[in-house]
Protein backbone atom coordinates (compact mmCIF):
# COMPACT_ATOMS: atom_id res chain seq x y z
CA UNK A 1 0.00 0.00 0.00
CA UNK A 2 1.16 3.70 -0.98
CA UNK A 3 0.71 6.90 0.57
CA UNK A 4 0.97 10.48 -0.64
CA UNK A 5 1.74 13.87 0.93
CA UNK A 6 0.24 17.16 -0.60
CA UNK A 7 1.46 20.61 0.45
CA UNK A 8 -0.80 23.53 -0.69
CA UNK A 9 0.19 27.14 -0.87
CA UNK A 10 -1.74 28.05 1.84
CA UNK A 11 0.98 26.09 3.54
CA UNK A 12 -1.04 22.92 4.61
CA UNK A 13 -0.12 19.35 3.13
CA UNK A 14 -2.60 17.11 2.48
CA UNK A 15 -1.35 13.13 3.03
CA UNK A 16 -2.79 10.48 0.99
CA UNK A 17 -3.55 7.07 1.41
CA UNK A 18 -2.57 5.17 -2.00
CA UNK A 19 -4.93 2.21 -2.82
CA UNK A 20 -4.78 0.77 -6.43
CA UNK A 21 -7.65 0.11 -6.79
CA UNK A 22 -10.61 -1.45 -9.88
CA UNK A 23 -13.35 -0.33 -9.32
CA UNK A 24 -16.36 -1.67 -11.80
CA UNK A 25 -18.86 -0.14 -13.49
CA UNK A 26 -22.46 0.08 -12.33
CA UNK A 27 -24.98 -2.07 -14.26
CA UNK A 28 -27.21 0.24 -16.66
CA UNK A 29 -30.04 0.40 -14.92
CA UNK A 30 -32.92 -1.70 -16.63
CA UNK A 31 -35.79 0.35 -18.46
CA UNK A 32 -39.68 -0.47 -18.47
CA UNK A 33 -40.50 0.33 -22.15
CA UNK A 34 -44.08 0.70 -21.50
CA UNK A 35 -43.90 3.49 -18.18
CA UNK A 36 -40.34 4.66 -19.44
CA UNK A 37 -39.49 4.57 -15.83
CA UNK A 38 -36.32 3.35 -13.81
CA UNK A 39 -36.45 0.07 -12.16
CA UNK A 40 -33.26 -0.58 -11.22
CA UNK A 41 -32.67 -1.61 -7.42
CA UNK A 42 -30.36 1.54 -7.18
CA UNK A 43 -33.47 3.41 -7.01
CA UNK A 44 -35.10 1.54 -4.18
CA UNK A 45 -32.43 0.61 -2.23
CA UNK A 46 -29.78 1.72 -0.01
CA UNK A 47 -26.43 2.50 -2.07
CA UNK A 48 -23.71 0.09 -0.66
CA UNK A 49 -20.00 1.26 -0.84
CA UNK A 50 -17.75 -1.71 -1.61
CA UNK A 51 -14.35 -2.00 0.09
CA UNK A 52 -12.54 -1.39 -3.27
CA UNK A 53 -14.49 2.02 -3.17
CA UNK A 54 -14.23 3.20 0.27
CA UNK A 55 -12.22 6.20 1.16
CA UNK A 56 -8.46 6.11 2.17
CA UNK A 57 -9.62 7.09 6.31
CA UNK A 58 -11.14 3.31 6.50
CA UNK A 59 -7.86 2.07 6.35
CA UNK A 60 -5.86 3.10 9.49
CA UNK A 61 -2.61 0.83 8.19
CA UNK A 62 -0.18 3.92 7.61
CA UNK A 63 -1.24 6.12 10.61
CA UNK A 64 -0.77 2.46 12.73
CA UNK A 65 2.48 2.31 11.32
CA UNK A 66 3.72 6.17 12.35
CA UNK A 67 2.58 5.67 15.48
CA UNK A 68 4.42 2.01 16.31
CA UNK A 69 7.21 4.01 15.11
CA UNK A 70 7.83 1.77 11.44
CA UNK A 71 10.35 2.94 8.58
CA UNK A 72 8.14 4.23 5.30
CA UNK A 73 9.37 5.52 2.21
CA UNK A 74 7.72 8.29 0.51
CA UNK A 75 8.62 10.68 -2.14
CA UNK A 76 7.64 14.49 -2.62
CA UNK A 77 6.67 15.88 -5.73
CA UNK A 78 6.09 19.31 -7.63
CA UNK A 79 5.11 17.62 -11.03
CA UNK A 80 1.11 18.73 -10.34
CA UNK A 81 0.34 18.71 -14.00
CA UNK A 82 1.98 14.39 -14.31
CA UNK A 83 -0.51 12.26 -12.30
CA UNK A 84 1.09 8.97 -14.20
CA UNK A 85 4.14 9.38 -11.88
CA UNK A 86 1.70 9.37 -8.99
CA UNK A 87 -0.01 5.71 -10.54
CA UNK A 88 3.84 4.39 -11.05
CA UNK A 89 5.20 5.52 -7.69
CA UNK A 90 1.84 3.40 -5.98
CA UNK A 91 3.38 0.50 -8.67
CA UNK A 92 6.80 0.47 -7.04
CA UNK A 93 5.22 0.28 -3.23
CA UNK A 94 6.27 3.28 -2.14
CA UNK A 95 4.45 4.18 1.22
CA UNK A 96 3.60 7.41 0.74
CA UNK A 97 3.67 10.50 -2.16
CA UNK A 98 3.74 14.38 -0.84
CA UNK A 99 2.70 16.65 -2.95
CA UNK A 100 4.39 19.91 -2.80
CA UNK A 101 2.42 23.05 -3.00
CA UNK A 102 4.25 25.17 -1.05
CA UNK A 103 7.94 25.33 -3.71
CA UNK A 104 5.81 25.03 -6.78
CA UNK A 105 3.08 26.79 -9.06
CA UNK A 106 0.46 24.26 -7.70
CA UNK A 107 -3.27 25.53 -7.49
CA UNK A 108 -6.84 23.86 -5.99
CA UNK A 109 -7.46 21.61 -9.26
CA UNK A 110 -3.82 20.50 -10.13
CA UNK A 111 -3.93 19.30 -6.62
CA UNK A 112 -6.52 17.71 -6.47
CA UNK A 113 -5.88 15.97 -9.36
CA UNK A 114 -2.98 14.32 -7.91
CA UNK A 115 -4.60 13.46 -5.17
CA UNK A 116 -7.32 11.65 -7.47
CA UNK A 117 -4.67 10.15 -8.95
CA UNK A 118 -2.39 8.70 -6.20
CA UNK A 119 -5.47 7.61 -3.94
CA UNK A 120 -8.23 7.64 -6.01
CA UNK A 121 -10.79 8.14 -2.85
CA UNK A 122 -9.32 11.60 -0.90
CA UNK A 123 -6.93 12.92 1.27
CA UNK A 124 -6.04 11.04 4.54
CA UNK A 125 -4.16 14.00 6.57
CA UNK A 126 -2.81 17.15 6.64
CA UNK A 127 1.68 18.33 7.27
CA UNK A 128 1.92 21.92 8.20
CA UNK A 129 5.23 23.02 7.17
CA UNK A 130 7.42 26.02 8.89
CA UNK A 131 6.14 24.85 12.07
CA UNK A 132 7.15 26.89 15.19
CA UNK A 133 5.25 26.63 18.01
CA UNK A 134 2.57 24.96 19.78
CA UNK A 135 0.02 27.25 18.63
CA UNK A 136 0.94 25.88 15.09
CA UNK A 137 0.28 22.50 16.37
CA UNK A 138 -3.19 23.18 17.24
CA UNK A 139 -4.62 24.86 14.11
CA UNK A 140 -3.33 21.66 11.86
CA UNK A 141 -5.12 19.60 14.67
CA UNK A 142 -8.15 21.88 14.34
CA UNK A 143 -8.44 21.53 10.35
CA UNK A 144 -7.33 17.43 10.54
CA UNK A 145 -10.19 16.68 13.04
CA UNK A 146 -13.61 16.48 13.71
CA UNK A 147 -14.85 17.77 16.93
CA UNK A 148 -14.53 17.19 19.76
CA UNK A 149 -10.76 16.63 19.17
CA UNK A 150 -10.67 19.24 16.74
CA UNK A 151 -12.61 21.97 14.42
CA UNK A 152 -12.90 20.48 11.01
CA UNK A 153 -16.40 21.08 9.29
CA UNK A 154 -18.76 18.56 8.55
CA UNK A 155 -20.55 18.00 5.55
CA UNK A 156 -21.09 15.17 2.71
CA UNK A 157 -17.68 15.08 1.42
CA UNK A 158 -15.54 12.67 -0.71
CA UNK A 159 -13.92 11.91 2.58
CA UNK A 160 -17.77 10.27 3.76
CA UNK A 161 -18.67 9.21 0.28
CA UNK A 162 -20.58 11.79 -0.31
CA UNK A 163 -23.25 11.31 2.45
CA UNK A 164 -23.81 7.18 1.20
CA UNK A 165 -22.10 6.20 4.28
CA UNK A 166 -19.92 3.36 4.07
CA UNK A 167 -16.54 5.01 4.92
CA UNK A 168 -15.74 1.77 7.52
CA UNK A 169 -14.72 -1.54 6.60
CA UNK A 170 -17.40 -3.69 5.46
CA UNK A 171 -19.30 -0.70 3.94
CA UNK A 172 -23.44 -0.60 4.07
CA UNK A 173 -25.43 1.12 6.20
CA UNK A 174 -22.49 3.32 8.31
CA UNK A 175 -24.04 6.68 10.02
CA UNK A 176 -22.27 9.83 9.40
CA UNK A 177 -21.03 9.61 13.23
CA UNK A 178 -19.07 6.21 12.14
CA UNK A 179 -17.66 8.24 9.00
CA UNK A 180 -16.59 10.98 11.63
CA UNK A 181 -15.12 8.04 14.78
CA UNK A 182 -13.33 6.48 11.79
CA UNK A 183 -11.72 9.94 10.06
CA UNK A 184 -10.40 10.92 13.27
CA UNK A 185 -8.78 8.07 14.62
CA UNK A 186 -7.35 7.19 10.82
CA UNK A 187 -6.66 10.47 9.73
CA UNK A 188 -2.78 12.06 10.05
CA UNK A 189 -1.47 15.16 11.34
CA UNK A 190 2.27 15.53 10.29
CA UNK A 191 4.15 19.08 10.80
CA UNK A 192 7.36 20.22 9.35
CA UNK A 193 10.27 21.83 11.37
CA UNK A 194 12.79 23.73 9.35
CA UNK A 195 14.27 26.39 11.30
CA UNK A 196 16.44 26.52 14.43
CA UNK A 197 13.16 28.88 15.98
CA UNK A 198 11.37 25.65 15.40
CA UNK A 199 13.59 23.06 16.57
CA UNK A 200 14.15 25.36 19.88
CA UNK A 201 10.40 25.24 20.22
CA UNK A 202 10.13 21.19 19.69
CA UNK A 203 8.96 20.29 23.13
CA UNK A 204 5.95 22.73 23.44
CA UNK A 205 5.60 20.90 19.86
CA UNK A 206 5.57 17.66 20.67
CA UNK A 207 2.89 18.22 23.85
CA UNK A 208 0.28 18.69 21.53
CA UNK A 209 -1.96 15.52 21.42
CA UNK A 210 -2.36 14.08 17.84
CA UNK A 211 1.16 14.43 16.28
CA UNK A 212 1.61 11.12 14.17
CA UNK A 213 5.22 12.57 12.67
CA UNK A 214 7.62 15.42 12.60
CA UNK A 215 9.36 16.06 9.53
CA UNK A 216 12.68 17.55 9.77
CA UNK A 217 13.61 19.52 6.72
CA UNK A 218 17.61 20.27 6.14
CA UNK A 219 17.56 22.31 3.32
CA UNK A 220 15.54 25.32 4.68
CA UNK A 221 17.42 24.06 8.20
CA UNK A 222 20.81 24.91 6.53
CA UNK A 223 20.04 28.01 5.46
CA UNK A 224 17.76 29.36 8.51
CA UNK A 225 21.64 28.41 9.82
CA UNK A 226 23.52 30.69 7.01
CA UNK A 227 24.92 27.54 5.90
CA UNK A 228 22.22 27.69 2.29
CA UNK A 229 21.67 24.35 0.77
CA UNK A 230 24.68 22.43 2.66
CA UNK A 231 22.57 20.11 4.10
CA UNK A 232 24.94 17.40 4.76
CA UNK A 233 27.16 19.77 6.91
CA UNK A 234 28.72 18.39 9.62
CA UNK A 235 27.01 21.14 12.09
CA UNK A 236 23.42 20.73 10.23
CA UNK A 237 23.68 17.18 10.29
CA UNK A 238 24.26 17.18 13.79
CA UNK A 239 20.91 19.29 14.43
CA UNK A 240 19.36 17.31 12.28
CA UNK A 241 20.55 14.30 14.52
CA UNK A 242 19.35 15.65 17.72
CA UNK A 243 16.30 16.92 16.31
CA UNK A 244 15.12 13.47 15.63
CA UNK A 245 16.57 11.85 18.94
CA UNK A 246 13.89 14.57 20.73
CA UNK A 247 11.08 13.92 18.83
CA UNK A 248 11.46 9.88 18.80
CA UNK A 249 12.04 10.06 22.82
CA UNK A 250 8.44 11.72 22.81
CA UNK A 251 7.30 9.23 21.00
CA UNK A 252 6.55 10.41 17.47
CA UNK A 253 7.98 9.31 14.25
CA UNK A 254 10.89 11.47 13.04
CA UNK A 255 11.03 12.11 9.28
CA UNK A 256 13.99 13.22 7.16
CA UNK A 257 14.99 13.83 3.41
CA UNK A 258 16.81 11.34 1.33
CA UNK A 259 18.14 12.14 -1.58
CA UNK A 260 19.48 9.19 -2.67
CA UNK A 261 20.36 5.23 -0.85
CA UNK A 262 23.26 6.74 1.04
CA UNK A 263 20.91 9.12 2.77
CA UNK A 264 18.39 7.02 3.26
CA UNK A 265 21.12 3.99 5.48
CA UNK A 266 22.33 7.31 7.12
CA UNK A 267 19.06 8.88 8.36
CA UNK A 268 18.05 4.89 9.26
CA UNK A 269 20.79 4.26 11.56
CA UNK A 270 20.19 7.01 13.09
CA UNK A 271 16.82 6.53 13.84
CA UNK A 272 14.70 8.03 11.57
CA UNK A 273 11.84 6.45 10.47
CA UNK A 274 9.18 8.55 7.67
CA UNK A 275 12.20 8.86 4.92
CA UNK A 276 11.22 11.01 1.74
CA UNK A 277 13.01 10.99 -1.72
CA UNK A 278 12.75 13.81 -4.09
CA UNK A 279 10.55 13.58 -7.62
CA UNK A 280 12.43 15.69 -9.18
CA UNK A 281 15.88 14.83 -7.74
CA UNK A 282 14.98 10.97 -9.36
CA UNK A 283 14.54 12.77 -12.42
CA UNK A 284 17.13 14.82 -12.87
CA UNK A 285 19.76 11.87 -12.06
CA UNK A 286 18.52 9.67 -14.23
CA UNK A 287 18.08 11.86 -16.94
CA UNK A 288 22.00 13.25 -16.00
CA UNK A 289 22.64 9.56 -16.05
CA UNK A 290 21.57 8.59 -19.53
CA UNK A 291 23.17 11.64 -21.01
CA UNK A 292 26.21 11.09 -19.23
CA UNK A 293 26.78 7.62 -20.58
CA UNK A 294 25.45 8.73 -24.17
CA UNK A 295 28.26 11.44 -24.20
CA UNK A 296 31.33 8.78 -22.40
CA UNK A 297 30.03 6.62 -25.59
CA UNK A 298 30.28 9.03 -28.26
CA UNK A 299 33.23 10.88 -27.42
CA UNK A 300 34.68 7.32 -27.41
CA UNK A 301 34.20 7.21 -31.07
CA UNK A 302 31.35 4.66 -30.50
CA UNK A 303 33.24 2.30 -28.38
C-alpha cells in the first residue's frame, strides 16, 4: 500500500492514502419500455460502498504504522500537472507520495488531481510546514479533526462518500457519526520543522496531542543556519541528529529527506523512520545519467 503527501500554498499538506484500486462499473439500470421509468434496485435501495471504493480514512494501516514508530518511504513531488508518476510511484510500493504546493506553481485543481490520482478516494491527513510553536500544532489539529478533538467542518464530502455512508470496513449502512469516529482516529497530522526557531520550540511541539510525525527539513534548516543548501554539513547534520533523537524520545515518528540510498542507510541508523526521496531529484539523475553515458560513448568514437 502507498501513501501520498500534498502541500498547498496556503501552507497545509494534504497526506494520501494510496490504494490501487478497480473499481467496476455500475450495471445500466434496466428500463420499463411501456412506463419509461427506472427500475433498477439503485433506485429503491440503499447504495452500498464496496471496500474497493471506500475512502483512504477506513484504512488506518499507515497512521498504525507512524505511530508504532515503522520505517516508510515516501517521495515528494512538484510535477502537479503528471498524475502517471503518482499511478507508477503506488506501482513500485512506495508508502507514501507528498505533494508539494508550497515550492511550486500548484493551485486547488492540479492538486486535487494528484490526489485523485495517487489515492483515487481523498486525502487522509494534513503536514503543516514552517512549524514553530505549539500554537501551530493546534490549528493543523483543528483543520485534521472532527470535533470534539478538533474543528474540522462537517458536511457530505468525498472523505464520507458523499453522504452514502460506508466510509468503515465492510461498507453498508455506516451513520455519518461512524464516517466521523473512523476519520479521526485514521486520519494524520504531520508538521514540518525547518528552522532553528522551530527546533528550539520542539517540546511545546511535541505536547500537543495528535502528532503522528515530525518532519525535519535540512535544506531550509541549513540556510535558517547561514549555511544555504549544505545540508549534509557536519554542524546541520548534527541538528538534524538531535532533532530526531527529541522527537522519537516523545514518541513520534521522526522524518527526514533522502536524496538518494546513502541518505536514506544514514538517516536509518540514526533513527529516523518517515524517509522522503525527491521527484524531481529521481529525475534529474537519471536523466544526467543517460546523457552522461550517451556522451562517455560518443566521445569514445562509439566504443
Amino acid at each position: 500500500m502507498t501513501s501520498a503527501l500534498t502541500s498547498s500554498s496556503s501552507s497545509l499538506s494534504r497526506l494520501l492514502y494510496h490504494r490501487l484500486v478497480t473499481t467496476a462499473a455500475a450495471a445500466a439500470p434496466k428500463v420499463n419500455k411501456n412506463s419509461h421509468r427506472c427500475t433498477s434496485n439503485v433506485a429503491h435501495k440503499k447504495h452500498t460502498i464496496s471496500s474497493s471504493e471506500q475512502h483512504s480514512l477506513s484504512n488506518g494501516t499507515l497512521r498504525q504504522k507512524l505511530r508504532s514508530g515503522q520505517p516508510t518511504l515516501g517521495v515528494v513531488t512538484g510535477f502537479h500537472n503528471d498524475t502517471d508518476h503518482a499511478e507508477t510511484l503506488g506501482l513500485l510500493g512506495y508508502d507514501f507520495l507528498w505533494a508539494d504546493a508550497e515550492h511550486s506553481t500548484a493551485n486547488a485543481s492540479t492538486v486535487a488531481n494528484l490526489i485523485l490520482a495517487a489515492e483515487r478516494r481523498g486525502a487522509q491527513g494534513i503536514i503543516f510546514p514552517q512549524c514553530e510553536s505549539a500554537d501551530d500544532v493546534h490549528k493543523i489539529v483543528d483543520a485534521v479533526k472532527f470535533p470534539p478533538i478538533g474543528k474540522r467542518g462537517l458536511a457530505g464530502e468525498r472523505w464520507n462518500a458523499w453522504g452514502l455512508g460506508g466510509l468503515n470496513n465492510g461498507g453498508g449502512d455506516v451513520t455519518l457519526a461512524d464516517c466521523v469516529r473512523t476519520s479521526n482516529n485514521n486520519s494524520i497530522v504531520g508538521v514540518v520543522v525547518e528552522s532553528r526557531r522551530g527546533i528550539e520550540a520542539l517540546d511545546e511541539i511535541l505536547s500537543v496531542e495528535h502528532v503522528d510525525f515530525v518532519f525535519v527539513a535540512p535544506t531550509d534548516l541549513s540556510a535558517d543556519m547561514g549555511l544555504h543548501g549544505q545540508i549534509r554539513h557536519p554542524d546541520v547534520v548534527d541538528m538534524v541528529d538531535k532533532a530526531g533523537q527529541r522527537i522519537r524520545a516523545a514518541g513520534v515518528s521522526s522524518g527526514m529527506l533522502a536524496l538518494n540510498g546513502d541518505d536514506y542507510v544514514k538517516y536509518r541508523q540514526l533513527g529516523f523512520q518517515v524517509m522522503v526521496g525527491v521527484a524531481h531529484t529521481m529525475f534529474v539523475e537519471g536523466a544526467r545519467s543517460l546523457k552522461c553515458r550517451a556522451e562517455d560513448f560518443e566521445s569514445s568514437g562509439g566504443k
